[in-house]
PDB file of N, CA and C in Angstrom:
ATOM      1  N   UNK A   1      16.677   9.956 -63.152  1.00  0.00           N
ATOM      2  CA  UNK A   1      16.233   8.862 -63.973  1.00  0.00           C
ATOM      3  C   UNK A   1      17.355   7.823 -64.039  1.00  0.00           C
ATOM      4  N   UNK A   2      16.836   6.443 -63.728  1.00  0.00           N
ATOM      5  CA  UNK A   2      18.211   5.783 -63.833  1.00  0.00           C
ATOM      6  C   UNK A   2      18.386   5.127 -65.818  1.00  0.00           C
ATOM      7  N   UNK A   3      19.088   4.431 -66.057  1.00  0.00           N
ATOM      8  CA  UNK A   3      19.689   4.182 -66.647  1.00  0.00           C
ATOM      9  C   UNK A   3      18.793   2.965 -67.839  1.00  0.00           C
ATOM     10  N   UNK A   4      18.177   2.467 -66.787  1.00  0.00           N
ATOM     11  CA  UNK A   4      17.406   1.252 -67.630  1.00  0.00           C
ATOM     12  C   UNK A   4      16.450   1.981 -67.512  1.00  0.00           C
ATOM     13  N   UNK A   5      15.415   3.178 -67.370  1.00  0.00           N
ATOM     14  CA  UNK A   5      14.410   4.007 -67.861  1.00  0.00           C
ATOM     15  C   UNK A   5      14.874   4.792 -69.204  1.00  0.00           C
ATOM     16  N   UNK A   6      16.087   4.883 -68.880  1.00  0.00           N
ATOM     17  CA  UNK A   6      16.631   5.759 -70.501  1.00  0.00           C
ATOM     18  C   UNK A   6      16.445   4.900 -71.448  1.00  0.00           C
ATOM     19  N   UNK A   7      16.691   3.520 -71.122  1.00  0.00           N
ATOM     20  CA  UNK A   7      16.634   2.494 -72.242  1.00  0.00           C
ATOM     21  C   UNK A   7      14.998   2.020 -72.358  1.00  0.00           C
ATOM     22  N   UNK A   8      13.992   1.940 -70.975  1.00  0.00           N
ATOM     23  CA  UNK A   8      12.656   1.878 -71.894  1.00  0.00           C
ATOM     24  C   UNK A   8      12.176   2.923 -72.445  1.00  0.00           C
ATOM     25  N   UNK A   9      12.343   4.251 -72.326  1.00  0.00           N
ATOM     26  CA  UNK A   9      12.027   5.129 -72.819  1.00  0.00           C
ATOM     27  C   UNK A   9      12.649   5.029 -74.390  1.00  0.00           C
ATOM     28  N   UNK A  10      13.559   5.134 -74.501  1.00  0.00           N
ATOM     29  CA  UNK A  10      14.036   4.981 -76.228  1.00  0.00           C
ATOM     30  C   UNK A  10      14.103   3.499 -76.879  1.00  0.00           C
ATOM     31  N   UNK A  11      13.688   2.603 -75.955  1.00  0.00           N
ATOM     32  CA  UNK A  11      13.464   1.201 -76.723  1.00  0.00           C
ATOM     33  C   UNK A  11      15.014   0.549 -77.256  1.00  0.00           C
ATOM     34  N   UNK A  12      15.676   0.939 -76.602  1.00  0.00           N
ATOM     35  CA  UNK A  12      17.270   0.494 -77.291  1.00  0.00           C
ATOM     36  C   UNK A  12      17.686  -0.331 -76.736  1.00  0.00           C
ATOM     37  N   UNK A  13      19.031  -0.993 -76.282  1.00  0.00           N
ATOM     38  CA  UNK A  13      20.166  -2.118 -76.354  1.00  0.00           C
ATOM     39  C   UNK A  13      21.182  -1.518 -75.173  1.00  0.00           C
ATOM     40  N   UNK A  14      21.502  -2.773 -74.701  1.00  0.00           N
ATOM     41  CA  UNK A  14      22.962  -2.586 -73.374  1.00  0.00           C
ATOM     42  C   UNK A  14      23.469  -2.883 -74.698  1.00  0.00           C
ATOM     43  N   UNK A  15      24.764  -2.198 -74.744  1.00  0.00           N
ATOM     44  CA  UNK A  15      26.059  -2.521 -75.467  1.00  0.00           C
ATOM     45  C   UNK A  15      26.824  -3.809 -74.642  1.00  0.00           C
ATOM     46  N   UNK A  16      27.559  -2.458 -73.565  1.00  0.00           N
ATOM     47  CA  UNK A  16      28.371  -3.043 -72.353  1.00  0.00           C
ATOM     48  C   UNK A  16      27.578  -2.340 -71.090  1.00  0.00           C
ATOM     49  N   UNK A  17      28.238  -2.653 -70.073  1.00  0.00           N
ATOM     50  CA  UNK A  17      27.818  -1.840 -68.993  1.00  0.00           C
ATOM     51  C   UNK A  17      26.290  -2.344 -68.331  1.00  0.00           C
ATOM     52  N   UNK A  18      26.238  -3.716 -68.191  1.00  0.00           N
ATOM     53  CA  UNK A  18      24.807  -3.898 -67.669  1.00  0.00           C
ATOM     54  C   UNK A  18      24.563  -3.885 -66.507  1.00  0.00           C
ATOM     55  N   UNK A  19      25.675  -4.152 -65.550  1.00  0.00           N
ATOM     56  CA  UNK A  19      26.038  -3.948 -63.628  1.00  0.00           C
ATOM     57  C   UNK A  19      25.382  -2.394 -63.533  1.00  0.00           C
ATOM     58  N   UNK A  20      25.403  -1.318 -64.455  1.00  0.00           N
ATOM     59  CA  UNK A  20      25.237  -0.460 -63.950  1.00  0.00           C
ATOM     60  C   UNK A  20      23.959   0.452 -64.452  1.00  0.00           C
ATOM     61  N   UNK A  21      22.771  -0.751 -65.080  1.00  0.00           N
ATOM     62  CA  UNK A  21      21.370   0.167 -65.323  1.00  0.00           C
ATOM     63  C   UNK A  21      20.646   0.397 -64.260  1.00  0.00           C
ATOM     64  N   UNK A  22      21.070   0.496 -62.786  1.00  0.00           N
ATOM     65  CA  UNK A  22      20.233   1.391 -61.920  1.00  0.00           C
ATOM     66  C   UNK A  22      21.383   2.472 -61.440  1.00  0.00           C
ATOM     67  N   UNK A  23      22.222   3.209 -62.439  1.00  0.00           N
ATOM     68  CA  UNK A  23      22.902   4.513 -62.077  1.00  0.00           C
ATOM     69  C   UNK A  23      22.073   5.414 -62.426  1.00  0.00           C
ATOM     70  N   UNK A  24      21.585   6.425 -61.445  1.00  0.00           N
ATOM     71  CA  UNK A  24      21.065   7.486 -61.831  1.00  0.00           C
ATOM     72  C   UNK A  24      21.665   8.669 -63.176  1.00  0.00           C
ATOM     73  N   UNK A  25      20.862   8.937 -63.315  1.00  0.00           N
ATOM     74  CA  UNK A  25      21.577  10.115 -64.727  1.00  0.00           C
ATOM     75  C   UNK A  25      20.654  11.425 -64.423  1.00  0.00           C
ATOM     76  N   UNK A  26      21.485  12.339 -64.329  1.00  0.00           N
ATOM     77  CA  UNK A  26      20.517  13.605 -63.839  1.00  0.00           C
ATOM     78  C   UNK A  26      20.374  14.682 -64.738  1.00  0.00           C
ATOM     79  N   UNK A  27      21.077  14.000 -66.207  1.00  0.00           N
ATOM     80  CA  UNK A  27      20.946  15.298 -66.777  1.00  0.00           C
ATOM     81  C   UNK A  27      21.187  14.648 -67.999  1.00  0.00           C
ATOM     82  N   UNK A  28      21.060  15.598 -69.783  1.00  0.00           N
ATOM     83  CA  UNK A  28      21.470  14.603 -70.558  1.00  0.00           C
ATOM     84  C   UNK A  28      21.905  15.804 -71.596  1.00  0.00           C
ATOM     85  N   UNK A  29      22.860  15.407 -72.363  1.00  0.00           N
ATOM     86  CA  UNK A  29      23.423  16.429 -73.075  1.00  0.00           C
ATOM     87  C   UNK A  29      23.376  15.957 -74.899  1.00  0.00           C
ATOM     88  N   UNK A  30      22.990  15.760 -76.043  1.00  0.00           N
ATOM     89  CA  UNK A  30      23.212  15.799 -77.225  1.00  0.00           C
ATOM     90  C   UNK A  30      23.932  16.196 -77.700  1.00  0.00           C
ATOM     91  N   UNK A  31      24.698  16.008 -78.609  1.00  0.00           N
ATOM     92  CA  UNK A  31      26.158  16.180 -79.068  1.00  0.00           C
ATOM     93  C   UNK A  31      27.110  15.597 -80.007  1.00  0.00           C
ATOM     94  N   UNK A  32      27.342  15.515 -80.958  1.00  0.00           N
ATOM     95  CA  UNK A  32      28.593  14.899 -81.508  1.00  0.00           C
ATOM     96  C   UNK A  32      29.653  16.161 -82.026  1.00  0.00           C
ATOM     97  N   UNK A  33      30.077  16.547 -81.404  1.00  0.00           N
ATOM     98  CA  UNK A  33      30.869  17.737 -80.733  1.00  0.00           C
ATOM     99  C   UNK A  33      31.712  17.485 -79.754  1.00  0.00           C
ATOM    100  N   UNK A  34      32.615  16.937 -79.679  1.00  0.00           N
ATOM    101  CA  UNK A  34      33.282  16.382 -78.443  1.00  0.00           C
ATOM    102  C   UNK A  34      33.932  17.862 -77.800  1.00  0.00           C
ATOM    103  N   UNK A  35      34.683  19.027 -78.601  1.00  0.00           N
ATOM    104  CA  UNK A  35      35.034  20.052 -77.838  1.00  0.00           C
ATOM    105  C   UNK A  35      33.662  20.398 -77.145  1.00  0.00           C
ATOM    106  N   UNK A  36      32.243  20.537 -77.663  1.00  0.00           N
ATOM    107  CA  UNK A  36      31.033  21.003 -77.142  1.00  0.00           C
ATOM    108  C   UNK A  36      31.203  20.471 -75.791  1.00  0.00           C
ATOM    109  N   UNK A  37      31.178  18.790 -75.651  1.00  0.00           N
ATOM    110  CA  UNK A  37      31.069  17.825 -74.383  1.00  0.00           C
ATOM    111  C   UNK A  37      32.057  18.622 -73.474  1.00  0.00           C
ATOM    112  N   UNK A  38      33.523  18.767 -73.562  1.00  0.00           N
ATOM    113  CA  UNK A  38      34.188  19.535 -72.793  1.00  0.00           C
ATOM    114  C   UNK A  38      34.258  20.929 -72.161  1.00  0.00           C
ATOM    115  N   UNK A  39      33.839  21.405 -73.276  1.00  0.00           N
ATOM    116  CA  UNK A  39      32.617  22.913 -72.450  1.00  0.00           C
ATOM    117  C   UNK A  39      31.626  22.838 -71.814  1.00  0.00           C
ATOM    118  N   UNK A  40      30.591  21.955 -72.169  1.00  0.00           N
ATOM    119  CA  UNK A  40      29.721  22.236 -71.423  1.00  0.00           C
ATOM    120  C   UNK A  40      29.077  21.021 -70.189  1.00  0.00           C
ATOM    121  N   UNK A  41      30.092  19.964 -70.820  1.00  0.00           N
ATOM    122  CA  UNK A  41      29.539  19.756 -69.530  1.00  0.00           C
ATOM    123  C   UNK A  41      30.025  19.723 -68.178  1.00  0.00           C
ATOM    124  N   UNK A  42      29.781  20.195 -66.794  1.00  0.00           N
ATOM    125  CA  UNK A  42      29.794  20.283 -65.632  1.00  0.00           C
ATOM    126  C   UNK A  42      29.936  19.572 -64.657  1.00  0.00           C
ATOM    127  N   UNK A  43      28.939  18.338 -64.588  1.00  0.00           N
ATOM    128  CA  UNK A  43      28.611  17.233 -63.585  1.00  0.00           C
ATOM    129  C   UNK A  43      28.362  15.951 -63.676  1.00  0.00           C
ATOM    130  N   UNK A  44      28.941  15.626 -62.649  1.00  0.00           N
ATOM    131  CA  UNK A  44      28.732  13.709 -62.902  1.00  0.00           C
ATOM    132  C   UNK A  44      26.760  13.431 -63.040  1.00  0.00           C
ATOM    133  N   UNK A  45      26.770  12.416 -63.429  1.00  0.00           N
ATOM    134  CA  UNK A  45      25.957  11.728 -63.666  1.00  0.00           C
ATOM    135  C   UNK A  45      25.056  12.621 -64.597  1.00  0.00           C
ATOM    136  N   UNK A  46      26.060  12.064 -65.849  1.00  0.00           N
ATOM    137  CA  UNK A  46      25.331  12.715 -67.427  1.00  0.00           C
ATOM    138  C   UNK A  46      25.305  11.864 -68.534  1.00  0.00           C
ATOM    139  N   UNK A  47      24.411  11.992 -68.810  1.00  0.00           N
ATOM    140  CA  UNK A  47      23.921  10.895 -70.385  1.00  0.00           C
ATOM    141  C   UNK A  47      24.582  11.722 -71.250  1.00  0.00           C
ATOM    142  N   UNK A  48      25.313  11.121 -72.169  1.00  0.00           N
ATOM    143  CA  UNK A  48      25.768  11.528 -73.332  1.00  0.00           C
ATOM    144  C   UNK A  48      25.147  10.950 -74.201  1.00  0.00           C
ATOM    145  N   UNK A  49      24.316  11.648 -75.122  1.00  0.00           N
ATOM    146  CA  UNK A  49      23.899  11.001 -76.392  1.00  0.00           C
ATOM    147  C   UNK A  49      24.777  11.799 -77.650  1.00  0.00           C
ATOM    148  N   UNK A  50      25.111  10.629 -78.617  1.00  0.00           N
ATOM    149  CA  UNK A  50      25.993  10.815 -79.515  1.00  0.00           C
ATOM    150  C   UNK A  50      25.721  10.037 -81.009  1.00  0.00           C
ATOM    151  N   UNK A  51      26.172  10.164 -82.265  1.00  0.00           N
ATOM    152  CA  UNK A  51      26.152   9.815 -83.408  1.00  0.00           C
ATOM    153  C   UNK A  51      27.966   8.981 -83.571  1.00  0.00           C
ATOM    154  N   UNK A  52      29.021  10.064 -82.549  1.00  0.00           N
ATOM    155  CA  UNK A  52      30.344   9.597 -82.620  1.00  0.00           C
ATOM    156  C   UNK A  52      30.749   8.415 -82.014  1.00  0.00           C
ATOM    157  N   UNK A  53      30.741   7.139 -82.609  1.00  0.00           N
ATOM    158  CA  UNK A  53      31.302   5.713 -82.130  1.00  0.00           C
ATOM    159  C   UNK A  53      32.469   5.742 -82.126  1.00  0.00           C
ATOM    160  N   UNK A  54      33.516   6.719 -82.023  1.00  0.00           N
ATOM    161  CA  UNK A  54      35.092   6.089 -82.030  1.00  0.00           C
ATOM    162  C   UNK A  54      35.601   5.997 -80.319  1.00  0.00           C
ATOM    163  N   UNK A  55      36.831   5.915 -80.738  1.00  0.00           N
ATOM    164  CA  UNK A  55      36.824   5.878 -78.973  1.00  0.00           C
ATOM    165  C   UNK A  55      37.446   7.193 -78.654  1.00  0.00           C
ATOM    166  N   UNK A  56      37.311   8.076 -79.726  1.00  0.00           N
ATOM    167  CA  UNK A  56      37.515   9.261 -78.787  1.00  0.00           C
ATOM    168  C   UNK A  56      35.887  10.000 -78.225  1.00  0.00           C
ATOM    169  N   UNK A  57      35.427   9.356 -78.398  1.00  0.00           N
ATOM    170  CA  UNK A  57      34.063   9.124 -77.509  1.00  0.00           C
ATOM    171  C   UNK A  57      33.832   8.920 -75.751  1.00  0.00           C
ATOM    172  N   UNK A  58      35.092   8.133 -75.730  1.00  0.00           N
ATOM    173  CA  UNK A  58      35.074   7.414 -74.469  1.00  0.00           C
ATOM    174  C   UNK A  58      35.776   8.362 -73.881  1.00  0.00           C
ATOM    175  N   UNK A  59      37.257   8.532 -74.522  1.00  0.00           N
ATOM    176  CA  UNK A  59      38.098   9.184 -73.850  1.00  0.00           C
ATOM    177  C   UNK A  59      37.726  10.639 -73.100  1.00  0.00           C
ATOM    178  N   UNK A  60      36.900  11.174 -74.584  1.00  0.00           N
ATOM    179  CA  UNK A  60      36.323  12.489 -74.050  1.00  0.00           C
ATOM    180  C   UNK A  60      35.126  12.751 -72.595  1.00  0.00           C
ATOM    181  N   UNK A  61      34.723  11.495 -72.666  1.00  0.00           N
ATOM    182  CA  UNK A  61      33.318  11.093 -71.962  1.00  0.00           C
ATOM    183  C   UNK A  61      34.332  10.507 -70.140  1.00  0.00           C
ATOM    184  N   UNK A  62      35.044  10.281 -70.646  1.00  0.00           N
ATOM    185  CA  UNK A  62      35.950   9.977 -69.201  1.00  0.00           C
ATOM    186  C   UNK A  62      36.582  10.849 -68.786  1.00  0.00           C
ATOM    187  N   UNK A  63      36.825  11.663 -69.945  1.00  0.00           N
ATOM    188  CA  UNK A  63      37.916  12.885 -69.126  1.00  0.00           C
ATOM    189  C   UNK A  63      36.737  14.177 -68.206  1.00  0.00           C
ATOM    190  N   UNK A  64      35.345  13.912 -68.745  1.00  0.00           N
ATOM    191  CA  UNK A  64      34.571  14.762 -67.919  1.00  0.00           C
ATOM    192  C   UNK A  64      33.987  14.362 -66.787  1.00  0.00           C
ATOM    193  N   UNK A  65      33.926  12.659 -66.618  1.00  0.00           N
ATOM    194  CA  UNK A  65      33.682  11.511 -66.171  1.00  0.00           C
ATOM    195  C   UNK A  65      32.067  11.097 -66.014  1.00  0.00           C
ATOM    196  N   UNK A  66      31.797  11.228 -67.554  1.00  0.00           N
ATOM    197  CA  UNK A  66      30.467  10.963 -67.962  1.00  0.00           C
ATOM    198  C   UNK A  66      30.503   9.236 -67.664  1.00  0.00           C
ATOM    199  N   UNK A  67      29.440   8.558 -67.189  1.00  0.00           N
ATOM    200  CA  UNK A  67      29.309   7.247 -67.202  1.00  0.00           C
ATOM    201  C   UNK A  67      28.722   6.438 -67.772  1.00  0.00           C
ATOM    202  N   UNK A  68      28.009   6.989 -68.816  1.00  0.00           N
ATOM    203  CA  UNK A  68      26.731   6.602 -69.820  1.00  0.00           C
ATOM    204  C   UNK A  68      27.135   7.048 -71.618  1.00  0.00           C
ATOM    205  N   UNK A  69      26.867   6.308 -72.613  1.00  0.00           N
ATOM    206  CA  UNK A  69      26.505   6.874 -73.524  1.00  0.00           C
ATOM    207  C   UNK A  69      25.778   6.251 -74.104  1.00  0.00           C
ATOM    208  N   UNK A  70      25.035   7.458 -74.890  1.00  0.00           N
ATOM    209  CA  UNK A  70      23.561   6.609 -75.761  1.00  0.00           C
ATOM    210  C   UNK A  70      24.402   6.622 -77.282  1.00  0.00           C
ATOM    211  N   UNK A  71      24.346   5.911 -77.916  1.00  0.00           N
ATOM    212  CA  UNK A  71      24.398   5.797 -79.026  1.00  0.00           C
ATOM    213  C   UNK A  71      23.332   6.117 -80.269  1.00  0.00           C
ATOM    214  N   UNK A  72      23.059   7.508 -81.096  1.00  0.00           N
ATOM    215  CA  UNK A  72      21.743   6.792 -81.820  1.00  0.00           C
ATOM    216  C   UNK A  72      22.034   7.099 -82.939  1.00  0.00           C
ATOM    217  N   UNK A  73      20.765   6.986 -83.860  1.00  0.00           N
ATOM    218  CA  UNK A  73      20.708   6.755 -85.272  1.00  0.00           C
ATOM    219  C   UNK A  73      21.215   5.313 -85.768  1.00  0.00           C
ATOM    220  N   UNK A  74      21.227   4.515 -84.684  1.00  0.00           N
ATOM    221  CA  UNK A  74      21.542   2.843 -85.127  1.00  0.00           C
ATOM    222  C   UNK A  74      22.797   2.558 -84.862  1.00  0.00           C
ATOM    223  N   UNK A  75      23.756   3.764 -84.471  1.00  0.00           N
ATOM    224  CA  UNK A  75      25.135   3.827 -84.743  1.00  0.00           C
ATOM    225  C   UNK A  75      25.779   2.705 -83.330  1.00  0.00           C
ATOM    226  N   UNK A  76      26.898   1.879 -84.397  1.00  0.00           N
ATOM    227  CA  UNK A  76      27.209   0.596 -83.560  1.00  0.00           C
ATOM    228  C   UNK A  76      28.893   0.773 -82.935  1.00  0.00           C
ATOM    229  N   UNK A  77      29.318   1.343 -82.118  1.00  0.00           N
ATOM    230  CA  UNK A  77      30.800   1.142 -81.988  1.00  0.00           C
ATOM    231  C   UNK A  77      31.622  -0.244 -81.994  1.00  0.00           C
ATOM    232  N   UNK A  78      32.795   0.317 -82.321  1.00  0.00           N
ATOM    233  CA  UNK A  78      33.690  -0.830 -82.971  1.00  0.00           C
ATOM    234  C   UNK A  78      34.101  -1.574 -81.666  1.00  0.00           C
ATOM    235  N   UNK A  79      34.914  -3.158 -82.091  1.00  0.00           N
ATOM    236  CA  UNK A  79      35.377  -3.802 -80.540  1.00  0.00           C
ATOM    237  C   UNK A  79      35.973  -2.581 -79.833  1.00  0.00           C
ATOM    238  N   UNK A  80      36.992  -2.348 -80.142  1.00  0.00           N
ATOM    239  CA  UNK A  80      38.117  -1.840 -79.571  1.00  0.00           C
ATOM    240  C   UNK A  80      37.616  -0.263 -79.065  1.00  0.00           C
ATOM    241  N   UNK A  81      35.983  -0.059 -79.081  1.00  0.00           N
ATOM    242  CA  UNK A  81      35.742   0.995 -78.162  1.00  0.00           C
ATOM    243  C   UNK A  81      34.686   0.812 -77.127  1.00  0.00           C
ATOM    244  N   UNK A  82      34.078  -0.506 -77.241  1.00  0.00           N
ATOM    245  CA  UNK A  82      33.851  -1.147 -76.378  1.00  0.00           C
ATOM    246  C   UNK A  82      34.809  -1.702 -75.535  1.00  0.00           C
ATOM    247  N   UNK A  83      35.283  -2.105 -75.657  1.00  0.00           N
ATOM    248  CA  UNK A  83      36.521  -2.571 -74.890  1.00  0.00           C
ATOM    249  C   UNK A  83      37.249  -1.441 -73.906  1.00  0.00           C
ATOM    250  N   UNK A  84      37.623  -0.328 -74.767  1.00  0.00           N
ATOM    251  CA  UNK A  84      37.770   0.876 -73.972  1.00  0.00           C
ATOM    252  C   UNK A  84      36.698   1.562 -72.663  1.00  0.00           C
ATOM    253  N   UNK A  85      35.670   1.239 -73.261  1.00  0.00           N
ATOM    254  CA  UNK A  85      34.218   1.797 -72.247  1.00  0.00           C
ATOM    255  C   UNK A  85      34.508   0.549 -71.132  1.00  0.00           C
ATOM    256  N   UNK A  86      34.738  -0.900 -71.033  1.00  0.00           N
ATOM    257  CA  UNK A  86      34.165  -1.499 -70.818  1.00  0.00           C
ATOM    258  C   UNK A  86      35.983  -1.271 -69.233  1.00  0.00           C
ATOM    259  N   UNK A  87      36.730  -1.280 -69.802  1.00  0.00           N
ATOM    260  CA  UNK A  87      37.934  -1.238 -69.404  1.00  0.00           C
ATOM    261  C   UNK A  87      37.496   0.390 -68.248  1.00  0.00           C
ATOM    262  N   UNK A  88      36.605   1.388 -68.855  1.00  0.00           N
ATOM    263  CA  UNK A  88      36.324   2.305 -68.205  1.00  0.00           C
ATOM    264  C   UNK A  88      35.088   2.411 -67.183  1.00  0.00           C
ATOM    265  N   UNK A  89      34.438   1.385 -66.959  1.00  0.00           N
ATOM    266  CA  UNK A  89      33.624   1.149 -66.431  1.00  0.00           C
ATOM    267  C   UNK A  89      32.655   1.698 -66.731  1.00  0.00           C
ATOM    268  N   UNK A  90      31.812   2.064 -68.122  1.00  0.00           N
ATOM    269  CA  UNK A  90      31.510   2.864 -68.960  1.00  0.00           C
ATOM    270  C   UNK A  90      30.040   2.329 -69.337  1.00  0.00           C
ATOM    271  N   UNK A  91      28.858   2.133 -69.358  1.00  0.00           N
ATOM    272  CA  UNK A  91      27.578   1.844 -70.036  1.00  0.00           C
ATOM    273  C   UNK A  91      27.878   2.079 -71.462  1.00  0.00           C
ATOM    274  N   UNK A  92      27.845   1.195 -72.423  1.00  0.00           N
ATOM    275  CA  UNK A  92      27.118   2.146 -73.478  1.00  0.00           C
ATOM    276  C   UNK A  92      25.827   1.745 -74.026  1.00  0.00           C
ATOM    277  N   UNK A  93      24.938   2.381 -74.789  1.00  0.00           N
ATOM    278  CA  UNK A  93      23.429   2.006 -74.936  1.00  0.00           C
ATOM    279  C   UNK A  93      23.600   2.360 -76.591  1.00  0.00           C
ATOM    280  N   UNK A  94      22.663   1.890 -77.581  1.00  0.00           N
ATOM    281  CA  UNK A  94      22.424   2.085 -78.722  1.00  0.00           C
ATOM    282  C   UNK A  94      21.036   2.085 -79.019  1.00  0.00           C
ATOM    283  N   UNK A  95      20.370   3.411 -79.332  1.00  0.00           N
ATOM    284  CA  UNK A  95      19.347   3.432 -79.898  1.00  0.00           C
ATOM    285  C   UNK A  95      19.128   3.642 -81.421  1.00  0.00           C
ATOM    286  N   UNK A  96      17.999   3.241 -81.873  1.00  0.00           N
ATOM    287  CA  UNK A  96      17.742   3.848 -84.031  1.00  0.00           C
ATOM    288  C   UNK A  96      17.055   4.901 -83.880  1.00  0.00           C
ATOM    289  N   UNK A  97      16.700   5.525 -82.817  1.00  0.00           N
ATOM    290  CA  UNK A  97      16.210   7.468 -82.947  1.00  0.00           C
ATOM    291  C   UNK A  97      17.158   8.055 -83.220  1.00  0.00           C
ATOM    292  N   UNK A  98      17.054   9.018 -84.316  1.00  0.00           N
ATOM    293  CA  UNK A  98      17.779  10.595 -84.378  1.00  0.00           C
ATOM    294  C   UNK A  98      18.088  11.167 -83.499  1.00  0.00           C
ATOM    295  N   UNK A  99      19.080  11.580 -82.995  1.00  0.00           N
ATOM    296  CA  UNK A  99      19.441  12.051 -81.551  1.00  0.00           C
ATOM    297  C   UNK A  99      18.301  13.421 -81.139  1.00  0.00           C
ATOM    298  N   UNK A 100      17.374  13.961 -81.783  1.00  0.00           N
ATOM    299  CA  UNK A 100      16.608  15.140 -81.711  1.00  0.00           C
ATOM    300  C   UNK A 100      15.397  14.236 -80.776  1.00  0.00           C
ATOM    301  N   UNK A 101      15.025  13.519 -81.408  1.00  0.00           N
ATOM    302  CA  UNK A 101      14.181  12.958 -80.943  1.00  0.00           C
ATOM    303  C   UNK A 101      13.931  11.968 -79.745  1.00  0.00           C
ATOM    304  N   UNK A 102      15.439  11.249 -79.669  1.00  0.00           N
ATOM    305  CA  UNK A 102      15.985  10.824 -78.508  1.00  0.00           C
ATOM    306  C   UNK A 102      16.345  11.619 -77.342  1.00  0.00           C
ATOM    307  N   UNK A 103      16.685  12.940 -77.738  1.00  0.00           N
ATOM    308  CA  UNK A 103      16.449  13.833 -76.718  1.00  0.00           C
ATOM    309  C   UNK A 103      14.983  14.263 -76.165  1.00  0.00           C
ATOM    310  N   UNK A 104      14.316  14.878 -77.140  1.00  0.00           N
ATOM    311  CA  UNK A 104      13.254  14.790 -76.789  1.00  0.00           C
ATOM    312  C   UNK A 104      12.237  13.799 -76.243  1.00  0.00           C
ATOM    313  N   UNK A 105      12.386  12.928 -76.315  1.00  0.00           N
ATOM    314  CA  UNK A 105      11.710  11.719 -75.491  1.00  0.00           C
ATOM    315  C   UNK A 105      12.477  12.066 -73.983  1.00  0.00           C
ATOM    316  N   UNK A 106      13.417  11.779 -73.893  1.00  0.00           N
ATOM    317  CA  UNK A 106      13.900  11.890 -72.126  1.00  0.00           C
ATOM    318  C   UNK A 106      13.704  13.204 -71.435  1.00  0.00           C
ATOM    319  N   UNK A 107      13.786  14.437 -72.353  1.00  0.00           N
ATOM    320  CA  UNK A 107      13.261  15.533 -71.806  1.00  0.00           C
ATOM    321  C   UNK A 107      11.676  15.450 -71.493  1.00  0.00           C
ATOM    322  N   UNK A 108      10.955  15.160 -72.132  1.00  0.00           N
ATOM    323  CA  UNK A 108       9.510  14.931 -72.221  1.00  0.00           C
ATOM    324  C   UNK A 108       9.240  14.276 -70.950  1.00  0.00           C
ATOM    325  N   UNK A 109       9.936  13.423 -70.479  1.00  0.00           N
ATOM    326  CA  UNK A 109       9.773  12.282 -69.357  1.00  0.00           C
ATOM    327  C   UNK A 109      10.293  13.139 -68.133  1.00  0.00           C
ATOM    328  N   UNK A 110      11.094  13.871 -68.567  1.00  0.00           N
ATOM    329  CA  UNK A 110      11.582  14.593 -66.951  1.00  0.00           C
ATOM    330  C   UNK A 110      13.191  14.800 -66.641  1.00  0.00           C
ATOM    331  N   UNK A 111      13.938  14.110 -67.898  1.00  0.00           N
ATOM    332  CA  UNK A 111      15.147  14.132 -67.570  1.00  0.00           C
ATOM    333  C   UNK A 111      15.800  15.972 -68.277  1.00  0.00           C
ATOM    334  N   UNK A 112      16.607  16.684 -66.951  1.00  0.00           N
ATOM    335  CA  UNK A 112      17.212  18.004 -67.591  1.00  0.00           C
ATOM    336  C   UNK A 112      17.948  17.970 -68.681  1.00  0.00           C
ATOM    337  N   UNK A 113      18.023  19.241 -69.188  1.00  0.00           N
ATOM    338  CA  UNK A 113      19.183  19.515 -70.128  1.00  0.00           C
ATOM    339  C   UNK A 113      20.351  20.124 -69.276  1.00  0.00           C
ATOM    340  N   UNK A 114      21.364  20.334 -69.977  1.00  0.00           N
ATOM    341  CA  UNK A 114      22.318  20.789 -69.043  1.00  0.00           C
ATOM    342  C   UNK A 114      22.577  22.097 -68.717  1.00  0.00           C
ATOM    343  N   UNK A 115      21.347  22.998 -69.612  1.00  0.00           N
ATOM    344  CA  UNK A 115      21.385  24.813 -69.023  1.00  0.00           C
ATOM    345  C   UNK A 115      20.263  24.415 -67.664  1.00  0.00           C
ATOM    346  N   UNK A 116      19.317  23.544 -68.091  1.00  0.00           N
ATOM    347  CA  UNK A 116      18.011  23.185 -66.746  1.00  0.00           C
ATOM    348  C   UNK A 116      18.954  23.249 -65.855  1.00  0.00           C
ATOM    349  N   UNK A 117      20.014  21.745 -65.522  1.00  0.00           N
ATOM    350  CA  UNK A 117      20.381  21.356 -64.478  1.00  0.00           C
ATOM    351  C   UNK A 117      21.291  22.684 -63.784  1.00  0.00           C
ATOM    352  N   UNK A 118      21.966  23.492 -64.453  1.00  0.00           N
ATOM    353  CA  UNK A 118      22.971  24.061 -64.307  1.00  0.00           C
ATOM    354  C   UNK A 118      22.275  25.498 -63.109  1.00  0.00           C
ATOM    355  N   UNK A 119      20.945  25.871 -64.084  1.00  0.00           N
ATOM    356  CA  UNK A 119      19.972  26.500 -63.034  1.00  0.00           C
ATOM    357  C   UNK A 119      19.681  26.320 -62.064  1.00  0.00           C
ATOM    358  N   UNK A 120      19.164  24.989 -61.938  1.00  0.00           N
ATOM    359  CA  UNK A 120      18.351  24.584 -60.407  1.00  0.00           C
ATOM    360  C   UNK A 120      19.778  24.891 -59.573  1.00  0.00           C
ATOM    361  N   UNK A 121      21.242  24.769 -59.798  1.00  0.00           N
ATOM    362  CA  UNK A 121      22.355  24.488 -58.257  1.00  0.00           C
ATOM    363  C   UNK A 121      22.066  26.255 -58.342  1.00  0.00           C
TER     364      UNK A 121
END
């Protein structure tokens, strides 16, 4: 699923990162758990959906080299972590769904979770 389907599917906002809404995303993980993000996730091209706007958001999301994050529950990050994403070559997206439900919409549509994806290799 690329990137600007994640965004008609949840009806949300480019933050930063608009060069890159036809990156595929093959998998999508929920979370505001950043040790969680570092356990579990595995592979490039992963949606991070999150409630956490700081920029240890980014940092964490780069050190796994996630390229996407959804933002939800309305939640708006500050300049200076935009700036960081943007410096990282980083998407970020903001939706007003509950991240439960924002998950569930992209699962519903076809996009994995990350035990799915981890199965199919």
């Amino acid at each position: 699923m690329r990137i600007k389907e994640v965004m008609e599917i949840l009806k949300g906002k480019v933050i930063c990162g608009e060069e890159s809404l036809n990156t595929e995303v093959k998998m999508a993980c929920g979370c505001d758990l950043m040790s969680h993000v570092l356990a579990f996730i595995k592979h490039d091209n992963t949606l991070l959906l999150t409630g956490l706007t700081t920029s240890q958001a980014i940092y964490i999301a780069d050190a796994v080299n996630i390229r996407a994050i959804c933002f939800v529950r309305g939640k708006q990050p500050g300049e200076e972590t935009i700036e960081l994403a943007r410096e990282r070559r980083m998407t970020l997206l903001a939706v007003d769904l509950p991240m439960y439900e924002a998950c569930g919409r992209l699962y519903k549509k076809g996009l994995a979770g990350c035990s799915e994806y981890e199965n199919k290799g």
